[in-house]
Protein backbone atom coordinates (compact mmCIF):
# COMPACT_ATOMS: atom_id res chain seq x y z
CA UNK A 1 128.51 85.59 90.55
CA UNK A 2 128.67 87.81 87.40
CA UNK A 3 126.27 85.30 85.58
CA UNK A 4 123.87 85.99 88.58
CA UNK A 5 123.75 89.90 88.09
CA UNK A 6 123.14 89.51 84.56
CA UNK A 7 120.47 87.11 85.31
CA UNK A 8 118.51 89.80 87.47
CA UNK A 9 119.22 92.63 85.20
CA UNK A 10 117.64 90.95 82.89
CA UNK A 11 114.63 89.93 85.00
CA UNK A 12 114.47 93.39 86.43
CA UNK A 13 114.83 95.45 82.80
CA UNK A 14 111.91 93.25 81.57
CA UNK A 15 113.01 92.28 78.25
CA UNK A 16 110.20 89.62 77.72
CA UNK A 17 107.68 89.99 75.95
CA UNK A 18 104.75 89.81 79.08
CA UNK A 19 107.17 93.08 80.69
CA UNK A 20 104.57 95.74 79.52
CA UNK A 21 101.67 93.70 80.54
CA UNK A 22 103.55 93.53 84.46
CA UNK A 23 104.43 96.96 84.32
CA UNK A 24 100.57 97.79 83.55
CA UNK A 25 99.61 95.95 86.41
CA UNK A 26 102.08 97.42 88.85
CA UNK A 27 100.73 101.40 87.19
CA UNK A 28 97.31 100.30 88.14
CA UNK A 29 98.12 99.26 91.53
CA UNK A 30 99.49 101.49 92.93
CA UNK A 31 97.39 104.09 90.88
CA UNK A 32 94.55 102.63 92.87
CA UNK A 33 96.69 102.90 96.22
CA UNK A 34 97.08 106.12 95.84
CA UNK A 35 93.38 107.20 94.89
CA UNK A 36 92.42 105.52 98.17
CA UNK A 37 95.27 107.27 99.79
CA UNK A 38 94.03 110.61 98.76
CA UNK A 39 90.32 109.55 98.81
CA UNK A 40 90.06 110.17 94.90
CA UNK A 41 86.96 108.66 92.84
CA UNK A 42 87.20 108.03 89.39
CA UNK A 43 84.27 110.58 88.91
CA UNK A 44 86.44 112.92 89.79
CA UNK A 45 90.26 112.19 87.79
CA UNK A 46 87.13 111.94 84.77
CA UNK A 47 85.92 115.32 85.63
CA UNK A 48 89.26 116.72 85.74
CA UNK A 49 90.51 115.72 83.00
CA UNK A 50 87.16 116.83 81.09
CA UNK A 51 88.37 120.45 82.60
CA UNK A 52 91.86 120.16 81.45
CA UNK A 53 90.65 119.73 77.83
CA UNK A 54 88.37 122.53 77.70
CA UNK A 55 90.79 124.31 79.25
CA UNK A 56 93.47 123.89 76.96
CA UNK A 57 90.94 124.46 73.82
CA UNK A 58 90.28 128.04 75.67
């Protein structure tokens, strides 16, 4: 039993070396879920964050 825990913390803390790939994959998933969710193009998350810096150089 204890062997098993230690098994899934260790699949779930993503110590391999592939981890940051899946974890980029998973980010852009549900990125994309949620620009479809709030009917986002990425026109517009490019246009914002064009505002952002020209706001912040202000």
């Amino acid at each position: 039993m204890e062997k098993d825990i230690k098994k899934n913390k260790k699949f779930f803390t993503y110590n391999n070396k592939e981890g940051g790939f899946l974890k980029l994959i998973i980010f852009l998933v549900i990125a994309l879920f949620l620009m479809k969710y709030f009917k986002i193009n990425a026109s517009d998350i490019i246009n914002w964050i064009k505002d952002l810096f020209i706001s912040i150089l202000n």
